[in-house]
C-alpha atoms as a PDB file:
ATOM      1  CA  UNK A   1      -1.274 -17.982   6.468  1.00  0.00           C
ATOM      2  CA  UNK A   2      -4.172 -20.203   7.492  1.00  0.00           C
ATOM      3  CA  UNK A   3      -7.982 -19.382   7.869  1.00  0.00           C
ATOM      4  CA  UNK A   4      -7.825 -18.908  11.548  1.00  0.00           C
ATOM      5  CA  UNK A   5      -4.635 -16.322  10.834  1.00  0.00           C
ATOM      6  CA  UNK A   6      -6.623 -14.189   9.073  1.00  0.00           C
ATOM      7  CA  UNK A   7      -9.616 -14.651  10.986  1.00  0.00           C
ATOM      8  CA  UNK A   8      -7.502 -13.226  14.163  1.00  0.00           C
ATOM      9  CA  UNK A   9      -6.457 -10.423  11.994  1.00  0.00           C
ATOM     10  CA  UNK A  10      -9.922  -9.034  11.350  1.00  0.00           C
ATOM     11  CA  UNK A  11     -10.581  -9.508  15.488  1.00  0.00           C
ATOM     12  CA  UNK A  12      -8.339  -7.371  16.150  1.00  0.00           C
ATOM     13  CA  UNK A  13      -9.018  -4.462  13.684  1.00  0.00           C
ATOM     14  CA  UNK A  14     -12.626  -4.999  14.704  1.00  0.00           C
ATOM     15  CA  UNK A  15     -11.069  -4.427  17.985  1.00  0.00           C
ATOM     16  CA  UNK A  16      -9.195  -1.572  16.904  1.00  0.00           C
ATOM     17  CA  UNK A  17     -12.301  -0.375  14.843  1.00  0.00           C
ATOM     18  CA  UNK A  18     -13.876   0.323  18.493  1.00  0.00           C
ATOM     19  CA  UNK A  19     -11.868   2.610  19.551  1.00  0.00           C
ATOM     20  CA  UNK A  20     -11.061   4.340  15.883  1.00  0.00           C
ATOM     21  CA  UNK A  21     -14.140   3.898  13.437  1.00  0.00           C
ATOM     22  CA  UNK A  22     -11.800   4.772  10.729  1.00  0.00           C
ATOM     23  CA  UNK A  23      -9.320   1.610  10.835  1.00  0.00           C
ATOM     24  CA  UNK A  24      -9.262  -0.193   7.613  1.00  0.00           C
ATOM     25  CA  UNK A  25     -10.744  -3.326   7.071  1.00  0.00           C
ATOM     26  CA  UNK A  26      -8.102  -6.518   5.660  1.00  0.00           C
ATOM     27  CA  UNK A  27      -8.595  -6.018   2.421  1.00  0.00           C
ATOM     28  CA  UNK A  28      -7.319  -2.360   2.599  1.00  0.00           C
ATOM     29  CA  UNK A  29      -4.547  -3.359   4.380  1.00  0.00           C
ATOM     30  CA  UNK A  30      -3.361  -5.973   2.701  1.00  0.00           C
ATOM     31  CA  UNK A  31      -3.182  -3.618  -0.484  1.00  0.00           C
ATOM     32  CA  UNK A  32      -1.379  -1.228   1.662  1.00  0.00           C
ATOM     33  CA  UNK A  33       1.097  -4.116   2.190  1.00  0.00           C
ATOM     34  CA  UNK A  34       1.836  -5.155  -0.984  1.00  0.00           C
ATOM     35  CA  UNK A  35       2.736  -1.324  -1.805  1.00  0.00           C
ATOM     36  CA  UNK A  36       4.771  -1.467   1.109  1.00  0.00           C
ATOM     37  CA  UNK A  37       6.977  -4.571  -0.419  1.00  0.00           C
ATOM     38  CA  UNK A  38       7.169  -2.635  -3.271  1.00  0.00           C
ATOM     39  CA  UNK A  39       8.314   0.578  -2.410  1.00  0.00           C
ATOM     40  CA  UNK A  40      11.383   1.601  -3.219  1.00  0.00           C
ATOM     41  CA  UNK A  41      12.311   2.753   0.377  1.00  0.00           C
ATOM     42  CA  UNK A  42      11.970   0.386   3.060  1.00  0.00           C
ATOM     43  CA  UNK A  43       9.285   1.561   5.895  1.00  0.00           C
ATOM     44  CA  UNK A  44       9.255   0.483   9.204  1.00  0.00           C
ATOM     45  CA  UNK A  45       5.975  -0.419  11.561  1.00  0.00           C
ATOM     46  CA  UNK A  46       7.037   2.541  13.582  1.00  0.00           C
ATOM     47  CA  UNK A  47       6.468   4.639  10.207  1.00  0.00           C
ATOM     48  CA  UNK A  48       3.571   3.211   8.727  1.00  0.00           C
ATOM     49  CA  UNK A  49       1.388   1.471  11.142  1.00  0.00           C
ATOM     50  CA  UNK A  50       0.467   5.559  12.523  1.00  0.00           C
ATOM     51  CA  UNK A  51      -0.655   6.048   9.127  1.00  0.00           C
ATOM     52  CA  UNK A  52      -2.581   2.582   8.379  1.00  0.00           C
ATOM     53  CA  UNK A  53      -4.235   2.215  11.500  1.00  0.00           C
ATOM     54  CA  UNK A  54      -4.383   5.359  13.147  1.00  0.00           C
ATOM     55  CA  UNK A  55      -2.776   4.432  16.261  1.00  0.00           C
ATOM     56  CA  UNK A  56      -0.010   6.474  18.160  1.00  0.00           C
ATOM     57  CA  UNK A  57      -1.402   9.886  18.619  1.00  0.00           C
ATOM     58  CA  UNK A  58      -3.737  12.294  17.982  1.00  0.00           C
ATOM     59  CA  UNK A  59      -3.888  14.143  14.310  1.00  0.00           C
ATOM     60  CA  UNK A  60      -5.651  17.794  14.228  1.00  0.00           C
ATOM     61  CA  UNK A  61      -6.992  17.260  17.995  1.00  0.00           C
ATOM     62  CA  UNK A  62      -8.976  14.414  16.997  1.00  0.00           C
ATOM     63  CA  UNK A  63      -8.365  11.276  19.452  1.00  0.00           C
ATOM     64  CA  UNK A  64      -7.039   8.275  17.637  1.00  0.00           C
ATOM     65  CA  UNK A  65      -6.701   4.518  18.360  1.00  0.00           C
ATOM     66  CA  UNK A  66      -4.408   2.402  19.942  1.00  0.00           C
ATOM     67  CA  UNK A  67      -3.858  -1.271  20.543  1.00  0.00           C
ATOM     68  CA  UNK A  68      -5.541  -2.666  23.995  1.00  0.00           C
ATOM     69  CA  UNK A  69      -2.362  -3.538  24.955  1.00  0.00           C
ATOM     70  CA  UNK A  70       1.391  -4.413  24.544  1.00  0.00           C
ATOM     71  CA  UNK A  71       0.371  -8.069  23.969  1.00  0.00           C
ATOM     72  CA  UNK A  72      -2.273  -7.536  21.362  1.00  0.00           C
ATOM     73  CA  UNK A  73       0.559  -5.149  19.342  1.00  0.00           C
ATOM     74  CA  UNK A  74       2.967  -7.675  19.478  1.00  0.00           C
ATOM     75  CA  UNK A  75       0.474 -10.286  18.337  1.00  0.00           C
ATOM     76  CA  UNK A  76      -0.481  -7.960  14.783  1.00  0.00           C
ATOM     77  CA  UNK A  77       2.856  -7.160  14.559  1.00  0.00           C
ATOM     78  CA  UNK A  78       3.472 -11.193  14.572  1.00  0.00           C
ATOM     79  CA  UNK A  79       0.913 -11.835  12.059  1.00  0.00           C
ATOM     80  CA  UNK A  80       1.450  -9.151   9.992  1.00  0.00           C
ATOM     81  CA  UNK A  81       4.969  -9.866   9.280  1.00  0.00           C
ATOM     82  CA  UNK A  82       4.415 -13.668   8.571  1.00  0.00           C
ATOM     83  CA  UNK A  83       2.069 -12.022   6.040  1.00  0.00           C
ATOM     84  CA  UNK A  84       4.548  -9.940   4.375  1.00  0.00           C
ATOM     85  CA  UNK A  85       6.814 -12.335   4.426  1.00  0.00           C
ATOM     86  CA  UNK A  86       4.761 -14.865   2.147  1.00  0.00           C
ATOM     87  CA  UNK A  87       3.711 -11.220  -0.063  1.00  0.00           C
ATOM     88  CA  UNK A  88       7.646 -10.841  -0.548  1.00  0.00           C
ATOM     89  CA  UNK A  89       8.212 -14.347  -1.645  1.00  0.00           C
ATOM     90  CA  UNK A  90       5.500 -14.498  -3.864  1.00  0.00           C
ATOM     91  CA  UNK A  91       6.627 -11.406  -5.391  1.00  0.00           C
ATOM     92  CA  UNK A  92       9.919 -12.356  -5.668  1.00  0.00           C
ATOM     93  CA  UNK A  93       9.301 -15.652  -7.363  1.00  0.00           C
ATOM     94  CA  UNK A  94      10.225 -16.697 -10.915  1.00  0.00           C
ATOM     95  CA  UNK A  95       6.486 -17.286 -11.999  1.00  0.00           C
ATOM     96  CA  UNK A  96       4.323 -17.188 -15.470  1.00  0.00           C
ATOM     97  CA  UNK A  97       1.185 -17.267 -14.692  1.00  0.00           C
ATOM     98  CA  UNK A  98      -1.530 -16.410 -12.328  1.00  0.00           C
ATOM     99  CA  UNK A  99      -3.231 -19.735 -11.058  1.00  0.00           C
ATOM    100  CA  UNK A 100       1.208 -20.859 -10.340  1.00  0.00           C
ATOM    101  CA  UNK A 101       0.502 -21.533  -6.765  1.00  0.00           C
ATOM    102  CA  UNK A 102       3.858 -19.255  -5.741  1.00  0.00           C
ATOM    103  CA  UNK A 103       2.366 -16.364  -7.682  1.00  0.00           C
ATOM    104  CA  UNK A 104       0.990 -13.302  -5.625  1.00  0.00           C
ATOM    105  CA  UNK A 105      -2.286 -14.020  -4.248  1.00  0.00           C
ATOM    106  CA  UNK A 106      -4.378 -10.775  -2.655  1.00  0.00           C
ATOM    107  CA  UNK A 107      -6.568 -11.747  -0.070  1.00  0.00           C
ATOM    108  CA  UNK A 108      -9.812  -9.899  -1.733  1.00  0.00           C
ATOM    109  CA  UNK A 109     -13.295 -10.233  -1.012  1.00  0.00           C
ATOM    110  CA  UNK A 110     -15.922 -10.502  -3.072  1.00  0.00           C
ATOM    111  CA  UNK A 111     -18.633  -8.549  -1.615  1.00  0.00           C
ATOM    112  CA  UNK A 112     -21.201  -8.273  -3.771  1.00  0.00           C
ATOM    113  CA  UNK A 113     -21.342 -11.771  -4.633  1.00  0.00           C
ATOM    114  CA  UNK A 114     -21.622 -12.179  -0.569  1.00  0.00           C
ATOM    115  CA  UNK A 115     -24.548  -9.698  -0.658  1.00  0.00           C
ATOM    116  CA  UNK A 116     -26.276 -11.406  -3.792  1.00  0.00           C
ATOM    117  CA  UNK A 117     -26.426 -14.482  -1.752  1.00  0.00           C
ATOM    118  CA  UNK A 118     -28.006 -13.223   1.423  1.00  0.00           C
ATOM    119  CA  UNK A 119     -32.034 -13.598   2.014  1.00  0.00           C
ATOM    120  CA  UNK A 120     -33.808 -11.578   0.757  1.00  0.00           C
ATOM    121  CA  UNK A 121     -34.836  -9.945   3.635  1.00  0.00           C
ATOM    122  CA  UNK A 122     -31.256  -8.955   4.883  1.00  0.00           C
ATOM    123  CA  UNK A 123     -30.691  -7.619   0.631  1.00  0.00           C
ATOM    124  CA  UNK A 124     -33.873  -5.480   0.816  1.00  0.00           C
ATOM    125  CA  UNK A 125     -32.322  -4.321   4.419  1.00  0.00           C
ATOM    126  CA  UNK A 126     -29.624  -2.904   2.954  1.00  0.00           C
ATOM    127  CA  UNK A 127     -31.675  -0.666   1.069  1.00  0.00           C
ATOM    128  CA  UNK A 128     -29.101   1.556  -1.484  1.00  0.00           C
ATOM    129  CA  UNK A 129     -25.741   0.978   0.368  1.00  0.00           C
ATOM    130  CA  UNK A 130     -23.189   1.144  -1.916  1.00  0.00           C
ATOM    131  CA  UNK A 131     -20.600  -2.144  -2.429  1.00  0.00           C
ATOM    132  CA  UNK A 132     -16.721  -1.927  -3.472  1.00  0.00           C
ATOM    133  CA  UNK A 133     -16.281  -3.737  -6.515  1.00  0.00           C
ATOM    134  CA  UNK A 134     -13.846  -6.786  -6.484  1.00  0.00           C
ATOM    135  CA  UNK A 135     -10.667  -5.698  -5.421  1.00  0.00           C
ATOM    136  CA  UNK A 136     -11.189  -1.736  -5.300  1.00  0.00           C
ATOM    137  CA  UNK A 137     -10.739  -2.133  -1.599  1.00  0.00           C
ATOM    138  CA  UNK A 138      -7.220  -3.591  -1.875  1.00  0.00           C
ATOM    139  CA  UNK A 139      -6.719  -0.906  -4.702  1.00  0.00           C
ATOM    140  CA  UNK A 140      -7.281   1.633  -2.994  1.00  0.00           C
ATOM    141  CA  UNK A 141      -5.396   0.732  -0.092  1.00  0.00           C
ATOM    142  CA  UNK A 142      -2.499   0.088  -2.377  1.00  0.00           C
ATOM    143  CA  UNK A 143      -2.800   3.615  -3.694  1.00  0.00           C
ATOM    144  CA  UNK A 144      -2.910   4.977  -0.315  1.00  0.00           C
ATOM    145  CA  UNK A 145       0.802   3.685   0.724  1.00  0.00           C
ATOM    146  CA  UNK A 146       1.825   5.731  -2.525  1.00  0.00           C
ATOM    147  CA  UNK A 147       0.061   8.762  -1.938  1.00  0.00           C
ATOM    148  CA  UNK A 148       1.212   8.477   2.090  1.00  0.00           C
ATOM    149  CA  UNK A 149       5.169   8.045   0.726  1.00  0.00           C
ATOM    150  CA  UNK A 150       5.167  10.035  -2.934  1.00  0.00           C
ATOM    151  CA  UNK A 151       8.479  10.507  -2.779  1.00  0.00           C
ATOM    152  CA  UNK A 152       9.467   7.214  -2.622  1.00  0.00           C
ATOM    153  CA  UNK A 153       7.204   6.660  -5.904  1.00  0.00           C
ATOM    154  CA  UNK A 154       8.763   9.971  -7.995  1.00  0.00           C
ATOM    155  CA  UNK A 155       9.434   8.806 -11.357  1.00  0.00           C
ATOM    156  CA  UNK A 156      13.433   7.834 -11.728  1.00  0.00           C
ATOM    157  CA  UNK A 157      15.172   9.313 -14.817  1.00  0.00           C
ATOM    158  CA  UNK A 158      15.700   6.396 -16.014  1.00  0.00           C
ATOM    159  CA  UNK A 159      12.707   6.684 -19.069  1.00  0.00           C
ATOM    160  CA  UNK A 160      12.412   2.895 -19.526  1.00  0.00           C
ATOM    161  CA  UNK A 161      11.927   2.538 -15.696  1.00  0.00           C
ATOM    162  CA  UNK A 162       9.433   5.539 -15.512  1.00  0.00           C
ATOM    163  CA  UNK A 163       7.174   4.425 -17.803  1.00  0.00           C
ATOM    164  CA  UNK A 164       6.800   0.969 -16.895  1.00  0.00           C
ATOM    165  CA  UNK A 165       6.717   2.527 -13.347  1.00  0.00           C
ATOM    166  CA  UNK A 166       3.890   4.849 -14.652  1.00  0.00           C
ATOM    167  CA  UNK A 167       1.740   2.178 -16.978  1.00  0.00           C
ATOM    168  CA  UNK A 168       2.089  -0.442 -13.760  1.00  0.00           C
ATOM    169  CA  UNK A 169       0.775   2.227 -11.517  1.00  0.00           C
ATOM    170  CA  UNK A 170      -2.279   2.940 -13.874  1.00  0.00           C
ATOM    171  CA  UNK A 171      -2.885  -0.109 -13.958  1.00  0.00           C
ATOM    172  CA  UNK A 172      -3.811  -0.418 -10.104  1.00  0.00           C
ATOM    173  CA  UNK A 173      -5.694   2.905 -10.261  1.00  0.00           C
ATOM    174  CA  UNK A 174      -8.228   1.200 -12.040  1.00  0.00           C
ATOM    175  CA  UNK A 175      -8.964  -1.459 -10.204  1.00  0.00           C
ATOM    176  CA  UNK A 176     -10.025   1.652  -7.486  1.00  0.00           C
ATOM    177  CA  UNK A 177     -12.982   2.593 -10.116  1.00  0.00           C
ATOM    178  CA  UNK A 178     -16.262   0.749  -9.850  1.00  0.00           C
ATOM    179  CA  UNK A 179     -16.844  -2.429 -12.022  1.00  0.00           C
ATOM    180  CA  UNK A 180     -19.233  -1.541 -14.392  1.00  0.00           C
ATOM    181  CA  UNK A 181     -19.568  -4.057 -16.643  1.00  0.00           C
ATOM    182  CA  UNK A 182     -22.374  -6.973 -16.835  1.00  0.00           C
ATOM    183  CA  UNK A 183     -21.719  -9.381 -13.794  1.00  0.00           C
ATOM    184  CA  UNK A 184     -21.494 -12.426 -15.564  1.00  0.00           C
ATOM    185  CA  UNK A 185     -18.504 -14.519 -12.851  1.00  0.00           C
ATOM    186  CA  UNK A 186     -18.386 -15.396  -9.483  1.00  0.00           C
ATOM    187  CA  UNK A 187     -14.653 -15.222  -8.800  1.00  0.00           C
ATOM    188  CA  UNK A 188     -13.850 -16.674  -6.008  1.00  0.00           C
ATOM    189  CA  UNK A 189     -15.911 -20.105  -6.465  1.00  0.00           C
ATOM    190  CA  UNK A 190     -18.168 -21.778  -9.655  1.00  0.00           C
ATOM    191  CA  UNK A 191     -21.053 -21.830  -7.324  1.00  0.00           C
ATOM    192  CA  UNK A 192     -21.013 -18.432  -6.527  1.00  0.00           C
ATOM    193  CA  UNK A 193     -23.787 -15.887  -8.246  1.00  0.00           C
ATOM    194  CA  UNK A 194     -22.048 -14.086 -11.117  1.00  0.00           C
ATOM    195  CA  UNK A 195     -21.374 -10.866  -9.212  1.00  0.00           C
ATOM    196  CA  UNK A 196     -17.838  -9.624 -11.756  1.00  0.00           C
ATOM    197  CA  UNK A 197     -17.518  -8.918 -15.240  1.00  0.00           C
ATOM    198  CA  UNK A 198     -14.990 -10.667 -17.084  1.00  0.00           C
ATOM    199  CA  UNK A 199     -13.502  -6.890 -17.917  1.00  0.00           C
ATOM    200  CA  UNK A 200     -12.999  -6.630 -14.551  1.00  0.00           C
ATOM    201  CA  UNK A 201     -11.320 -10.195 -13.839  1.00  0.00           C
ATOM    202  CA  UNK A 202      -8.875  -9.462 -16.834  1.00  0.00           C
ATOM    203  CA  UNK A 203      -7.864  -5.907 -15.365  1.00  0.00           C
ATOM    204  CA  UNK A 204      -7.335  -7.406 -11.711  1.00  0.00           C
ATOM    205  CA  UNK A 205      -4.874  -9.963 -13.635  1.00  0.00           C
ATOM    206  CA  UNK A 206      -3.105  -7.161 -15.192  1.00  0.00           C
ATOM    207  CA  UNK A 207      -2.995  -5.258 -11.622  1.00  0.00           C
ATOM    208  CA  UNK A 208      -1.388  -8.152 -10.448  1.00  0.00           C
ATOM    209  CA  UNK A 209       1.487  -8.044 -12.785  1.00  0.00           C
ATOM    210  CA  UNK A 210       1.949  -4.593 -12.128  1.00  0.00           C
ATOM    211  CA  UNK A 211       2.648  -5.472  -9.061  1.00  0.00           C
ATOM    212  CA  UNK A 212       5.480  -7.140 -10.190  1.00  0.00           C
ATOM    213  CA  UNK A 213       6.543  -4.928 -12.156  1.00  0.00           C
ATOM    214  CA  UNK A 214       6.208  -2.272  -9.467  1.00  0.00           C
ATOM    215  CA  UNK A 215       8.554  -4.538  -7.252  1.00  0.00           C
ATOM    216  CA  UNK A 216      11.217  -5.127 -10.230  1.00  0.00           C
ATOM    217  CA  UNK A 217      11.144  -1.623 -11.370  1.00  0.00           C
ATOM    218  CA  UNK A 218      12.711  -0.396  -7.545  1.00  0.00           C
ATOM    219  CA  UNK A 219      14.953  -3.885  -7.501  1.00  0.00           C
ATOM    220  CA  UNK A 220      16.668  -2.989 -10.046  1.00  0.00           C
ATOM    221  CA  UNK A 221      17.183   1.241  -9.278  1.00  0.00           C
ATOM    222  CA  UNK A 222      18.028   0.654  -5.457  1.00  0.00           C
ATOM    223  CA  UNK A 223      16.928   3.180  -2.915  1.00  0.00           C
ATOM    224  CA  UNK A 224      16.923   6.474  -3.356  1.00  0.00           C
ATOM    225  CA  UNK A 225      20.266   8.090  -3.441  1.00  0.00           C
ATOM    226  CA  UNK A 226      20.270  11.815  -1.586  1.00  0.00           C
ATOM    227  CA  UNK A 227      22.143  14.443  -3.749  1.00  0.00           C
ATOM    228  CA  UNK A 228      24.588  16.355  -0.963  1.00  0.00           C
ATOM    229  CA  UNK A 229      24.926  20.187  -2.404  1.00  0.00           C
ATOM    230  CA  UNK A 230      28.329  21.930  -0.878  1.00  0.00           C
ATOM    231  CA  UNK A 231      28.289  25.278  -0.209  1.00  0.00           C
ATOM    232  CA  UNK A 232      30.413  27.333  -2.330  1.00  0.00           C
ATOM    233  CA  UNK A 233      34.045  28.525  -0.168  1.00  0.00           C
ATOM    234  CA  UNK A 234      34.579  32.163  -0.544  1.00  0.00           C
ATOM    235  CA  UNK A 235      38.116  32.565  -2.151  1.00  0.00           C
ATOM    236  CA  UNK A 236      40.845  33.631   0.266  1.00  0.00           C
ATOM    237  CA  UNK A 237      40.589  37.206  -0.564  1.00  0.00           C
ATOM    238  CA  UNK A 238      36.546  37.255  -0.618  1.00  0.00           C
ATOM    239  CA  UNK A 239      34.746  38.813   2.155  1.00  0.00           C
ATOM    240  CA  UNK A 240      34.075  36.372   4.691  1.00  0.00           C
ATOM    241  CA  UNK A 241      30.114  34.765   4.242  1.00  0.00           C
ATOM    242  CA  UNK A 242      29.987  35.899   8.107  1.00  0.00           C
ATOM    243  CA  UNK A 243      29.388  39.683   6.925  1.00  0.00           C
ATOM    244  CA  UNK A 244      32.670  40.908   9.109  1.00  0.00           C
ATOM    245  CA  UNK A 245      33.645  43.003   6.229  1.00  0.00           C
ATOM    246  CA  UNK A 246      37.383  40.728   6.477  1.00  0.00           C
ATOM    247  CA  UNK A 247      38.763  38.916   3.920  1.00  0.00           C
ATOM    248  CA  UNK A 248      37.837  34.992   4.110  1.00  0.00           C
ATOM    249  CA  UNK A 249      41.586  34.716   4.909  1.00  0.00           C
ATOM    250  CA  UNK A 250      41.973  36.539   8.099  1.00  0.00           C
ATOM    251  CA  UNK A 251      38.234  35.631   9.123  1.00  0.00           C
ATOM    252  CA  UNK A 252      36.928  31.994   9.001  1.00  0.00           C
ATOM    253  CA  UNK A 253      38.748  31.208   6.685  1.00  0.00           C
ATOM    254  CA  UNK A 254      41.789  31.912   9.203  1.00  0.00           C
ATOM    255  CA  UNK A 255      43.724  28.740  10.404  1.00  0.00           C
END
């Protein structure tokens, strides 16, 4: 996806944002995504896009969001599937190393670093606000798909597959805890002022393969398979489960 993609992604969850303050910015989203890719279950817009955006209904009396109309829906729906389409293939490509250009690329801001280079004027407006780290916001919108679906996350019996299932997932929990080591890079550009430490850099690498991982792990196990319990059958001379007080035989077990 382009620039002007993304750029027409964030319009319309600003859009969205107007009628429910609580829709997630890109970055969250595009965490919740790559969870999404990875899940072991397959979930459809109808399923998830309630629980990402809001949208569809009301929860506990409180009015939610909606799209503005049919067109703008279809639109999202368009761009958000070209999107997971590139996710998928970068997930499911043969690569080594981070900087291959068909490895897994979150689209992450670096928000600090955009704060340290406003005037100083606009910094000092700010006053105390509080900014995500690199990548928490794509962290924790990862971790939200999994807490939204844990089923689809429960640890297989399979132990090799649990604990790389476990150690990958660990992995992306902290990238949702602040960064608080000395700033010392600017990660997305040289020019930038250092606004990451080089801990944190290293652990969003290592998130990144867990991702990977995370997508391999449910590759290889398949979907969940449901396990179909059948009622025990009375013998022939049992009372009948019905509570007639006749034998199964001559009740429904009769014929």
């Amino acid at each position: 996806m382009d620039v002007e993609a993304f750029n027409e992604l964030d319009d319309i969850l600003d859009d969205l944002r107007s009628r429910y303050d609580e829709t997630p910015q890109w970055e969250f989203c595009e965490g919740f995504m790559a969870a999404l890719v990875c899940c072991r279950r397959r979930i459809e817009p109808a399923e998830y896009l309630p629980e990402l955006l809001g949208i569809g209904g009301a929860d506990d009396g409180e009015e939610q969001g909606s799209f503005a109309s049919d067109a703008q829906r279809e639109r999202f729906i368009a761009l958000w599937s070209q999107r997971m389409a590139e996710v998928t293939a970068a997930l499911d490509a043969d690569v080594t190393a981070l900087d291959d250009d068909l490895c897994y690329q979150p689209e992450v801001m670096d928000v600090r670093g955009m704060a340290a280079e406003l005037p100083a004027e606009e910094r000092e407006a700010m006053g105390d606000e509080e900014l995500p780290a690199f990548a928490q916001v794509w962290a924790l919108g990862f971790m939200f798909a999994v807490e939204t679906w844990p089923e689809e996350w429960a640890p297989p019996r399979d132990k090799e597959a649990a604990e790389l299932l476990d150690v990958s997932l660990q992995a992306i929990v902290g990238m949702t805890e602040d960064d608080e080591g000395k700033p010392t890079i600017s990660p997305l550009g040289d020019d930038g002022p250092p606004s990451v430490s080089l801990g944190r850099l290293n652990y969003f690498g290592e998130a990144i393969w867990a991702v990977y991982d995370l997508r391999e792990v449910w590759r290889s196990l398949g979907p969940r398979v449901e396990q179909v319990f059948k009622a025990n059958t009375p013998g022939r001379n049992d009372p009948c489960y019905c509570g007639s007080g006749k034998k199964y035989k001559k009740c429904h077990g009769a014929g």
